[in-house]
Protein backbone atom coordinates (compact mmCIF):
# COMPACT_ATOMS: atom_id res chain seq x y z
CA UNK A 1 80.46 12.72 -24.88
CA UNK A 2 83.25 12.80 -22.44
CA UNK A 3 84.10 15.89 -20.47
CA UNK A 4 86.81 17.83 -20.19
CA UNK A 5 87.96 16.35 -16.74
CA UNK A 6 87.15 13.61 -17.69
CA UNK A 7 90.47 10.40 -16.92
CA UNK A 8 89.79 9.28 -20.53
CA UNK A 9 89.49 12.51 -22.79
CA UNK A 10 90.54 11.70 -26.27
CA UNK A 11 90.87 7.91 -25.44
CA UNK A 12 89.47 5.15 -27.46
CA UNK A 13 87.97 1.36 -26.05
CA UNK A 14 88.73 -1.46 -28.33
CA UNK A 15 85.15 -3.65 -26.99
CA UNK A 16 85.07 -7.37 -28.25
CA UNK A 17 81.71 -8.33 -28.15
CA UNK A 18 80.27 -11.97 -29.22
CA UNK A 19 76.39 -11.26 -28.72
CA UNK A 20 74.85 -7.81 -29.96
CA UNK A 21 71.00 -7.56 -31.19
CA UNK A 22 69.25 -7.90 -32.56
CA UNK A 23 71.07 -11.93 -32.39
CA UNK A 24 70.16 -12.38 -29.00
CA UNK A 25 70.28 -15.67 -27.00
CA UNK A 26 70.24 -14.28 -23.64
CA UNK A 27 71.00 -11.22 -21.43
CA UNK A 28 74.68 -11.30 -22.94
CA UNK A 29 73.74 -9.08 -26.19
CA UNK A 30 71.50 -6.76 -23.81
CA UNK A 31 73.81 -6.34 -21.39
CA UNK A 32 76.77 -5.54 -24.00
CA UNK A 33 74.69 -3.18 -25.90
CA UNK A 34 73.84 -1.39 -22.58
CA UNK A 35 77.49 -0.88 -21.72
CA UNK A 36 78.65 -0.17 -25.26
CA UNK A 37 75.52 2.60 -25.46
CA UNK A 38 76.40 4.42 -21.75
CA UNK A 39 80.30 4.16 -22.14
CA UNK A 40 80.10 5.77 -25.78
CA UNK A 41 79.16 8.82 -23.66
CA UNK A 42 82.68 9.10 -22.24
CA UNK A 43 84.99 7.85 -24.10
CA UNK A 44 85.14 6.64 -28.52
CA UNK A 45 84.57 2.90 -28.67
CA UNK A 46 85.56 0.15 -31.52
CA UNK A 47 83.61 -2.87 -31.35
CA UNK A 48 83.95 -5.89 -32.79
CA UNK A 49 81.45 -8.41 -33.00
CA UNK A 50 81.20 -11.46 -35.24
CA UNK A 51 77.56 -10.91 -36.81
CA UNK A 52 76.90 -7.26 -37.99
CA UNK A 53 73.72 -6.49 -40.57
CA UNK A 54 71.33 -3.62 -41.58
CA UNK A 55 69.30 -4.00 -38.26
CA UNK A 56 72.56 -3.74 -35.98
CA UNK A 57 71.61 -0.56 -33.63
CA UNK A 58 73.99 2.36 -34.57
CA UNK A 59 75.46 4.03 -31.53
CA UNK A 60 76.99 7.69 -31.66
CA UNK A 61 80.89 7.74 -30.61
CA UNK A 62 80.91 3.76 -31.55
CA UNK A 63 82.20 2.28 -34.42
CA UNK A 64 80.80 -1.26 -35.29
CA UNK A 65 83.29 -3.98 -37.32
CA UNK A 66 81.39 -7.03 -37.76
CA UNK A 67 83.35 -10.44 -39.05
CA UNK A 68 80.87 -11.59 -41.20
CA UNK A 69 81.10 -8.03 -43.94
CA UNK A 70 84.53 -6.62 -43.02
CA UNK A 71 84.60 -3.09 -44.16
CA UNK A 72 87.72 -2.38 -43.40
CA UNK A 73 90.44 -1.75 -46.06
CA UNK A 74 92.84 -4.50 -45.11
CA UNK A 75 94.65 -6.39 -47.70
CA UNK A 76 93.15 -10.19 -48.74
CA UNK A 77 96.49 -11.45 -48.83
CA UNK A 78 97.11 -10.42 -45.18
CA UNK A 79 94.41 -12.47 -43.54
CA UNK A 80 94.97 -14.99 -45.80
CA UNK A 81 98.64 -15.45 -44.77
CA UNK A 82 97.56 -15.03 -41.13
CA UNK A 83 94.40 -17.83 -41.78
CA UNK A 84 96.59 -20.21 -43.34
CA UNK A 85 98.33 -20.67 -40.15
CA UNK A 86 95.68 -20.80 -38.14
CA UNK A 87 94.34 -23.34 -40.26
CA UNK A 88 97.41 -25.59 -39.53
CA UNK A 89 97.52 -25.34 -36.13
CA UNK A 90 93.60 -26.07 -35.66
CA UNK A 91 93.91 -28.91 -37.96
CA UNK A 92 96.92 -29.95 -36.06
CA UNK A 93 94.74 -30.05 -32.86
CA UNK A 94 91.71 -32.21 -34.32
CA UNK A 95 94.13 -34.92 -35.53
CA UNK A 96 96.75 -35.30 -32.67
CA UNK A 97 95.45 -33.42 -29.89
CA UNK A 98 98.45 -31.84 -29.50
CA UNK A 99 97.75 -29.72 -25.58
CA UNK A 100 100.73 -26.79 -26.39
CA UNK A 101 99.84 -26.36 -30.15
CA UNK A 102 99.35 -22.47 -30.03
CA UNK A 103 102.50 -22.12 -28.03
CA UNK A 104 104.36 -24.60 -30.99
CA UNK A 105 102.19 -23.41 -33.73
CA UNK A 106 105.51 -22.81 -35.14
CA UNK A 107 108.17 -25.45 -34.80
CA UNK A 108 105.03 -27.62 -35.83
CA UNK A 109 104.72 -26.26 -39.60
CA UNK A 110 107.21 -29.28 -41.13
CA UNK A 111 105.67 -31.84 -39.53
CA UNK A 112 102.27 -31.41 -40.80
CA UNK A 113 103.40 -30.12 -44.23
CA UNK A 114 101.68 -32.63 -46.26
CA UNK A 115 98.87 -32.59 -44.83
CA UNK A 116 98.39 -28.60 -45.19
CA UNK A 117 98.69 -29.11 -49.19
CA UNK A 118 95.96 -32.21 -48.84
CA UNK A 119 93.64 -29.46 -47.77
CA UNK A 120 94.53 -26.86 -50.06
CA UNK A 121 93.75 -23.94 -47.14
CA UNK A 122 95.00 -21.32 -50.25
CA UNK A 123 90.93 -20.79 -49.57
CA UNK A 124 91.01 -20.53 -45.99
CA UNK A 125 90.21 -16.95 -46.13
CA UNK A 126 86.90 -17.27 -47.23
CA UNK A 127 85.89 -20.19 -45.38
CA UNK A 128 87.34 -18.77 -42.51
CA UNK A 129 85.16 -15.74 -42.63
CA UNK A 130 82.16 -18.03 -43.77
CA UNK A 131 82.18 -19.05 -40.27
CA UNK A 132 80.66 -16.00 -39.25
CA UNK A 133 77.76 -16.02 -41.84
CA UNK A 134 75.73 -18.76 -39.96
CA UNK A 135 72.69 -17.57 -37.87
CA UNK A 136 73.69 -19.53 -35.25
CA UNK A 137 75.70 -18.15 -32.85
CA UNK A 138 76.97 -21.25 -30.78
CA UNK A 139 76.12 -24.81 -31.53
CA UNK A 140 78.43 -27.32 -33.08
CA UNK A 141 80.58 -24.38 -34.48
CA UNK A 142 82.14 -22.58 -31.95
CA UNK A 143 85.45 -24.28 -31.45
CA UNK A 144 85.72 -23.44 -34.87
CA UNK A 145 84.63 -19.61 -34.83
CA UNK A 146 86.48 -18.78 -31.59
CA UNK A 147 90.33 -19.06 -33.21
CA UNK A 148 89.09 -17.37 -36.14
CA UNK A 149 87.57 -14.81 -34.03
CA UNK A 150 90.74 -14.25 -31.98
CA UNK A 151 93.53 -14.36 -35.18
CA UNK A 152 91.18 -11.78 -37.35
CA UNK A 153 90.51 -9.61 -34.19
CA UNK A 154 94.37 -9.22 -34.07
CA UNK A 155 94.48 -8.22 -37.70
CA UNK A 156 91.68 -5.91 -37.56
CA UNK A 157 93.32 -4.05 -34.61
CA UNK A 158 96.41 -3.30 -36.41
CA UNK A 159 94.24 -0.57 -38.06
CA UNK A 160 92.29 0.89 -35.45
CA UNK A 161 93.65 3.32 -32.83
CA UNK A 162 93.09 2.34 -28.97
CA UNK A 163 94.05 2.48 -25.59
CA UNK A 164 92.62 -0.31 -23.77
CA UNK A 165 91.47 -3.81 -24.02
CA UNK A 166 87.76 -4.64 -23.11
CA UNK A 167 86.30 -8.15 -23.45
CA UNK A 168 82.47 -9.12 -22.91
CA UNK A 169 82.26 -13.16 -21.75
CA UNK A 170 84.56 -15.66 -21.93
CA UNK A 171 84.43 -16.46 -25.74
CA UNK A 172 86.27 -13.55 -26.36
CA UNK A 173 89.07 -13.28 -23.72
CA UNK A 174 91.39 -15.41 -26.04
CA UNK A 175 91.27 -12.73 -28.47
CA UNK A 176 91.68 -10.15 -25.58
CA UNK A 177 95.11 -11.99 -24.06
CA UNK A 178 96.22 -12.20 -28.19
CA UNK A 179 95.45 -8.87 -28.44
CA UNK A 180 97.49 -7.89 -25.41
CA UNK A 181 100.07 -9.68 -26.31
CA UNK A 182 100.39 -8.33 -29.65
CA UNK A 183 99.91 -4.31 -28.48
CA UNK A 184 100.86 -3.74 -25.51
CA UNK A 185 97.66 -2.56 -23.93
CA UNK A 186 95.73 -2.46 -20.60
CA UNK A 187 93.35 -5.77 -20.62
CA UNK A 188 89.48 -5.49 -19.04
CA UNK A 189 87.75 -8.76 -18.55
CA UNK A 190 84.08 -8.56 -18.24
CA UNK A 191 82.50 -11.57 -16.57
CA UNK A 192 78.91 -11.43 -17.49
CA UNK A 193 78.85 -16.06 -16.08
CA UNK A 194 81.55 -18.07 -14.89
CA UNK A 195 81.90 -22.09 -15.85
CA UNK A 196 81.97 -23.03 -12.10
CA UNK A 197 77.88 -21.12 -12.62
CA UNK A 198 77.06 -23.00 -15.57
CA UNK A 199 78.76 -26.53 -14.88
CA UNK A 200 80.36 -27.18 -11.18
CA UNK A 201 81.70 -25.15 -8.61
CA UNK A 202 84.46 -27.74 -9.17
CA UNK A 203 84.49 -27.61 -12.83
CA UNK A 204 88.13 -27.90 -14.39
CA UNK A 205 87.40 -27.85 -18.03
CA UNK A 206 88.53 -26.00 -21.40
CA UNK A 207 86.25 -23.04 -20.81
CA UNK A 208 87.42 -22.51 -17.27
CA UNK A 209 90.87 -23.14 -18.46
CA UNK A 210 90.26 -20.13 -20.92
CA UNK A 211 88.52 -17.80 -17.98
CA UNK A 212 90.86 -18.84 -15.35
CA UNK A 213 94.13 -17.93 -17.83
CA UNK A 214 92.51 -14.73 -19.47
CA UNK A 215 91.94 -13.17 -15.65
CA UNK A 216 95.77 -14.18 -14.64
CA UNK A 217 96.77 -11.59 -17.59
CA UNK A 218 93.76 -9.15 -17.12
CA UNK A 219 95.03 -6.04 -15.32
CA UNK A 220 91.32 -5.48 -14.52
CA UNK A 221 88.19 -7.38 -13.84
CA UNK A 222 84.33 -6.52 -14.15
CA UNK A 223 81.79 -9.40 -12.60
CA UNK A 224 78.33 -8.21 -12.67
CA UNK A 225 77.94 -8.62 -9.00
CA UNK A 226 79.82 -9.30 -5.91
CA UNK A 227 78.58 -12.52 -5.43
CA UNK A 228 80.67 -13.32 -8.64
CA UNK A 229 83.51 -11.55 -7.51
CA UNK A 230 83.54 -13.65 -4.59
CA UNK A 231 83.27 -16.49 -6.90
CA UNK A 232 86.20 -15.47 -8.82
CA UNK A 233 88.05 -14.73 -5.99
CA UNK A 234 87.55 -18.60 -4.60
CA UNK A 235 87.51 -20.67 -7.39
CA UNK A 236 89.71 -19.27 -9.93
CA UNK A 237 92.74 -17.70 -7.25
CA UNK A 238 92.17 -14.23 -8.21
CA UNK A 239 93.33 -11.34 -6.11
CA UNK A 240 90.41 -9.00 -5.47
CA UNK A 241 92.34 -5.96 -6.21
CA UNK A 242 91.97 -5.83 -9.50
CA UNK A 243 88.23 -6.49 -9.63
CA UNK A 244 85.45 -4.24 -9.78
CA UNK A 245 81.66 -5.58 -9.17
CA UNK A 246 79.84 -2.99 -12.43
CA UNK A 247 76.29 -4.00 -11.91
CA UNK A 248 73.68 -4.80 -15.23
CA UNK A 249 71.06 -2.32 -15.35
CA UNK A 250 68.11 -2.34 -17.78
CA UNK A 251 66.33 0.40 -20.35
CA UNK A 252 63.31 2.49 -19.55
CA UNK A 253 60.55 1.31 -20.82
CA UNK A 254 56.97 1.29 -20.20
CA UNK A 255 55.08 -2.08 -20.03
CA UNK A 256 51.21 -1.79 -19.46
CA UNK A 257 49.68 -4.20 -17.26
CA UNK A 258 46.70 -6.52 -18.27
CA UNK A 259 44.74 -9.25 -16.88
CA UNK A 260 44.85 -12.96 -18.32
CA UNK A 261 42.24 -15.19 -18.75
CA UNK A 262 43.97 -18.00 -17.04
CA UNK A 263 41.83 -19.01 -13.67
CA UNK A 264 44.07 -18.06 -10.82
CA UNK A 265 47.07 -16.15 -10.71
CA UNK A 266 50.31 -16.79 -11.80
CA UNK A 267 53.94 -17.60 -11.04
CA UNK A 268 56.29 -17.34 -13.81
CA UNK A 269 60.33 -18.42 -14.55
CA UNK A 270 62.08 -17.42 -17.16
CA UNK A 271 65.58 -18.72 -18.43
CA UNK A 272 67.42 -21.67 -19.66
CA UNK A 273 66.14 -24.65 -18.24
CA UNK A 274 69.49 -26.11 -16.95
CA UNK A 275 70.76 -27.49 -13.81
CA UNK A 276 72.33 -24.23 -13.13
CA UNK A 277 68.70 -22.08 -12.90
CA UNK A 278 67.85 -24.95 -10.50
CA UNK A 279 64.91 -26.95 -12.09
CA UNK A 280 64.74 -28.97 -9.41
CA UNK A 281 63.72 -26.64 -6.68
CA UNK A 282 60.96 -24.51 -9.07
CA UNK A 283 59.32 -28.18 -9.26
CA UNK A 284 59.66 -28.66 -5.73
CA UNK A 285 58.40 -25.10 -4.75
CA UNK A 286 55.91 -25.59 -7.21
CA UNK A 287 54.76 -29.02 -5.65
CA UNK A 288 54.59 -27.19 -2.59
CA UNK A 289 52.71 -23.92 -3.09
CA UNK A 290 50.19 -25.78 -5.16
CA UNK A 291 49.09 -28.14 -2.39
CA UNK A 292 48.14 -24.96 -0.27
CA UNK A 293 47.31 -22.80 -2.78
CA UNK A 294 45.60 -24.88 -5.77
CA UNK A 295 44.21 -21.78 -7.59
CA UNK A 296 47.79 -21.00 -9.20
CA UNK A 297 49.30 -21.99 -12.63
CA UNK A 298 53.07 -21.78 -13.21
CA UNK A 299 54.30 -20.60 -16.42
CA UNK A 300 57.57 -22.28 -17.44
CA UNK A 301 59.28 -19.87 -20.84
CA UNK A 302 62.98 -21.12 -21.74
CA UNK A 303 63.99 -24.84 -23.11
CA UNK A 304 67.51 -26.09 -22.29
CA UNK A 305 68.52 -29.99 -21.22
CA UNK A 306 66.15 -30.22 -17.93
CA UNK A 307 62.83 -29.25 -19.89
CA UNK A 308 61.43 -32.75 -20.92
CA UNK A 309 62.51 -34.02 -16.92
CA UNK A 310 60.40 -30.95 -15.87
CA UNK A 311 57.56 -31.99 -18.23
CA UNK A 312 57.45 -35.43 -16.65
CA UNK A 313 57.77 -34.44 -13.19
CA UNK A 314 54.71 -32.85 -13.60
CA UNK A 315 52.88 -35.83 -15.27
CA UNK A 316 54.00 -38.13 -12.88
CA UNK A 317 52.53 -35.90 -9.91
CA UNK A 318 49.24 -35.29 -11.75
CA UNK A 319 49.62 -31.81 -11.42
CA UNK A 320 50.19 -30.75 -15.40
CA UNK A 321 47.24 -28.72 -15.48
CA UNK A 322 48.89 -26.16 -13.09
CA UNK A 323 52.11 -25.82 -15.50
CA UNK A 324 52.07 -23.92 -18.73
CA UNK A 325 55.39 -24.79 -20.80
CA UNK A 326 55.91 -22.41 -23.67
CA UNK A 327 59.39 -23.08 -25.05
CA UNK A 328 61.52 -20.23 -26.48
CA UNK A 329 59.90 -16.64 -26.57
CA UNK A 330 60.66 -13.98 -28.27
CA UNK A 331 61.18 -10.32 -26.55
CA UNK A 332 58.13 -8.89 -27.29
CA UNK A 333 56.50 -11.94 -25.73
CA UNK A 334 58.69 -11.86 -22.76
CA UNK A 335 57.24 -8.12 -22.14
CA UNK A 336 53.62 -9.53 -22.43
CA UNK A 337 54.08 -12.33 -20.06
CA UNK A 338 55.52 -10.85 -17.28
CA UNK A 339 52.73 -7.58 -18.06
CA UNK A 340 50.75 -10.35 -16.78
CA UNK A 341 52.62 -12.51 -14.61
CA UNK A 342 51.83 -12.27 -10.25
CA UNK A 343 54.98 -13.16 -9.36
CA UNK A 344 58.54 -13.69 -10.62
CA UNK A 345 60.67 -16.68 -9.43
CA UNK A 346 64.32 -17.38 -9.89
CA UNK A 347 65.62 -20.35 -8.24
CA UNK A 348 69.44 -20.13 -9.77
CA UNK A 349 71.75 -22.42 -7.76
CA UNK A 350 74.07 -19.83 -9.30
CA UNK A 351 73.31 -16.65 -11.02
CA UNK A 352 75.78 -14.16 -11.44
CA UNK A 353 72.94 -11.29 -12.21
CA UNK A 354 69.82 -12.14 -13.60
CA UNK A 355 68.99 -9.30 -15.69
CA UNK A 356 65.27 -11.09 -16.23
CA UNK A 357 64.49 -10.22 -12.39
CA UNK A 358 64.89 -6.38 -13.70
CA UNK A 359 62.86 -7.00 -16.02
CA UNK A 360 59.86 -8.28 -14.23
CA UNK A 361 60.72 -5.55 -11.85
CA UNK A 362 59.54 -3.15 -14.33
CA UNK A 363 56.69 -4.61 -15.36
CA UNK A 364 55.43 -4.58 -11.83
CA UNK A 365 55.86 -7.79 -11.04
CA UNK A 366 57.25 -9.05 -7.43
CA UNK A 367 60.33 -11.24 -6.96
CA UNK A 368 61.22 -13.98 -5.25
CA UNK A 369 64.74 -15.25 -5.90
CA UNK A 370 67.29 -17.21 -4.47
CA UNK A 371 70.23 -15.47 -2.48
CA UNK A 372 72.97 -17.08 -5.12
CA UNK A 373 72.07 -14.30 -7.01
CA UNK A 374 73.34 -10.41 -8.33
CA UNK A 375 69.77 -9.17 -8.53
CA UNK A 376 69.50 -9.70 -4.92
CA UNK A 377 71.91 -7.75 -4.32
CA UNK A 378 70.32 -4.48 -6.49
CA UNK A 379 66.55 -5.82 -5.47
CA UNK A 380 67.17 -6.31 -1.25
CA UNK A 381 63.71 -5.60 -1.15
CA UNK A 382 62.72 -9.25 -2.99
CA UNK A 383 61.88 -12.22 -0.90
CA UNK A 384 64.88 -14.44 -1.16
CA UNK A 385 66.08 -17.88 0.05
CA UNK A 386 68.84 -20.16 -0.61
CA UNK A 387 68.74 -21.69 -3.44
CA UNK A 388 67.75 -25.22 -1.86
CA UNK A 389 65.31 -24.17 0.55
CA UNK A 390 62.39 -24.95 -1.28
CA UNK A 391 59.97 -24.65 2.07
CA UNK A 392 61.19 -20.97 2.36
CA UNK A 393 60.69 -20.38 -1.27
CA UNK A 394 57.05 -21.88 -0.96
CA UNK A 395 56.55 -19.72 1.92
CA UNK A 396 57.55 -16.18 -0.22
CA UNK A 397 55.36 -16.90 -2.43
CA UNK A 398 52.28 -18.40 -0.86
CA UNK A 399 52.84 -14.71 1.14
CA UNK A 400 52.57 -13.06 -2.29
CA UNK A 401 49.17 -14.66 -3.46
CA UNK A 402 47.27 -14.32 -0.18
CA UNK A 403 48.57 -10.59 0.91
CA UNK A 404 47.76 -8.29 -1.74
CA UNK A 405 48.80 -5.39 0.37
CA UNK A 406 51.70 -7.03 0.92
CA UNK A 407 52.51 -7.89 -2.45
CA UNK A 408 52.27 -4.36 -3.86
CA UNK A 409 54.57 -3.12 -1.02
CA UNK A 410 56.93 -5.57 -2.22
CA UNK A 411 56.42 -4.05 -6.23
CA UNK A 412 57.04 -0.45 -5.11
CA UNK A 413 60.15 -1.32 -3.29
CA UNK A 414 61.55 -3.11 -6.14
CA UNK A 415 61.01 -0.49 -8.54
CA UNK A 416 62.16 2.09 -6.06
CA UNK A 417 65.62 -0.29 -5.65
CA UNK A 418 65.59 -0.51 -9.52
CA UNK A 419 65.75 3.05 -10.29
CA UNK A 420 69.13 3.53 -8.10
CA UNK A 421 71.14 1.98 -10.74
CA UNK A 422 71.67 2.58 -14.49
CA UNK A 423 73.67 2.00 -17.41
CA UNK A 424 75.20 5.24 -17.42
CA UNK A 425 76.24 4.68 -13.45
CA UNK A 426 77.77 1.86 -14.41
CA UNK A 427 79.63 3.08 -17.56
CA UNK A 428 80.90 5.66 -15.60
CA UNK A 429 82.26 3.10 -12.62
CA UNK A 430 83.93 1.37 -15.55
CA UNK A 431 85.69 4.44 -17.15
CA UNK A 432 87.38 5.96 -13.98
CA UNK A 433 88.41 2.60 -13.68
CA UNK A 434 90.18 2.40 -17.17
CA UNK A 435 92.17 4.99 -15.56
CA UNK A 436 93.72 2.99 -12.65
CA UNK A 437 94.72 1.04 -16.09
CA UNK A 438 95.91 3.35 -17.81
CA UNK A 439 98.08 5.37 -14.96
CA UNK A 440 96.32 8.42 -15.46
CA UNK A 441 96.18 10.99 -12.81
């Protein structure tokens, strides 16, 4: 709990979260839980996430509000009121594509009045909040689920008590701008990827449009590195005053190495397989480091849009027997591969952390990563290369394999690096800087 010096003593953190476990599809729910878990040490927290269940963790000093069972004791006919509009102007949107409807939601009502009695939305309450039921988190759905999010997360706030604003990911800075709008309070963007990582550095899109708008009214920003504040800073026209690099961290826990009975060693990635983790070069590092050093097998755990190109590639080399493809695994399988993984490799042509890199970390497993990276920036001790210079990358981690003195130097220094940082450190960066938000002295 808080201390009695401490810049936010009997404040309270309204957190919007969108992933939380255990519904996990990446290192977004890990990375919120991590905050949420360190920061409920120093100041009460209210968090709001779309999916809550008997398995949600509880957290001491956090309250938990999740869209799909509202607790709260908020009348029907309120949300349904609010819903109804909301209804409108989405509906609105789908049929004309109308650019300014949330700024004309209004003036708009008459003109589509028919049309809102065709649909009888006197139900839209329920459905509404049916959106949140699904297991899926994204997918087809989310245009849907992110107006909903933001005009219930308005509602809800009414009845909670808070002093600032803090948003995890760009899915839920449209409820954090409504929300400061409607109350008046300090706004905290946490930028856990950007769009220009995920699509373009030149992206101009509806997400980025969303990021890009949501940082204009943020009075303060947290990237999980400084290579994304410095992405921030050039591609979306930020000031760098006003952000604050609050680095990921990782949980303690003890993974017990063990041998597999795969011939050779191995090199393993781990991620989405999209254009942004850079497909391209592990194939052509892979091509590489194989041709010197046949006695290796990489280990390829993630699907996403590149995998079947990845698959072929291999094929049409004749080199499939040194690739093991395993598709989606869970956490408890991550922990066992890497327990017996040689060597970690992250390629990203842009990866604003890359908590997985931790992760092998701990499990005594070496990195080699590309400089567009956070973890290089926690992990100096990793080998790292730009994110297209497959020869160096090659190089790194033909080094690895054939040096196993070297190799274990590399582990301890990793691990050593590792330990330096921490949730609670970074909680603790974030909460004295709530008060540069909140004018306390």
């Amino acid at each position: 709990m808080n201390s009695p010096n401490s810049p936010v003593q009997g404040k309270s953190v309204l957190v919007l979260g969108w992933e939380f476990p255990p519904r996990m599809v990446g290192g977004l729910a890990i990375a919120t839980y991590g905050i949420v878990e360190a920061m409920s040490q120093y100041i009460k927290v209210h968090l709001i996430i779309p999916y809550k269940d008997a398995n949600t963790p509880e957290i001491e000093n956090v309250t938990i509000y999740g869209l799909n069972d509202l607790a709260l004791n908020i009348e029907e006919k309120q949300l349904t009121s609010l819903l109804k509009r909301q209804t409108v102007i989405s509906t609105f949107t789908e049929i004309h594509s109308y650019p300014a409807v949330y700024e004309t939601g209004v003036e708009i009502m008459e003109v589509v009045e028919m049309e809102i009695k065709e649909q009888k939305i006197d139900k839209s309450f329920r459905s509404h909040l049916n959106v949140f039921k699904s297991e899926e988190m994204y997918g087809k759905s989310l245009w849907e689920k992110i107006p909903v999010y933001t005009e219930i997360v308005n509602e809800i706030a009414a009845f909670i008590d808070f002093d600032v604003i803090h948003c995890h990911d760009w899915v839920t800075f449209g409820a954090g701008k409504r929300l400061k709008e409607s109350y008046g309070k300090p706004l905290c963007l946490h930028v856990h990827a950007l769009e220009t990582d995920r699509s373009h550095k030149k992206i101009k899109n509806r997400i980025y449009d969303i990021e890009q708008s949501a940082m204009e009214m943020a009075d303060l920003i947290f990237p999980v590195s400084q290579y994304t504040k410095e992405q921030i800073i050039a591609h979306y026209g930020m000031k760098g005053d006003k952000i604050t690099p609050i680095y990921n961290a990782i949980e303690e826990k003890y993974i017990e190495r063990w041998r597999h009975k795969i011939p050779g060693r191995l090199v393993t990635f781990l991620g989405r397989i999209t254009a942004q983790k850079g497909p391209q070069y592990l194939y052509d590092t892979a091509v590489k480091v194989i041709d010197a050093y046949p006695d290796v097998t990489f280990v390829i755990a993630g699907t996403g849009d590149q995998l079947m190109s990845l698959i072929a590639a291999s094929a049409d080399k004749q080199i499939s027997k040194h690739f093991i493809f395993t598709g989606f695994i869970t956490r408890n399988d991550v922990d066992a591969l890497l327990a017996t993984s040689d060597i970690y490799f992250m390629p990203s042509v842009s990866e604003p952390f890359g908590l997985t890199a931790l992760e092998a970390t701990r499990a005594g497993v070496p990195c080699v990563l590309s400089k567009q990276s956070g973890a290089s920036e926690v992990l100096p001790s990793a080998l790292v290369a730009d994110h297209w210079d497959t020869d160096l990358f090659a190089a790194h981690i033909l080094k690895l394999l054939s040096d196993e003195p070297f190799r274990q130097q590399v582990i301890q220094q990793n691990q050593e690096e590792m330990n330096r940082i921490s949730w609670m450190a970074s909680a603790a960066k974030i909460v004295s800087t709530y008060s540069i938000a909140l004018s306390l002295d």
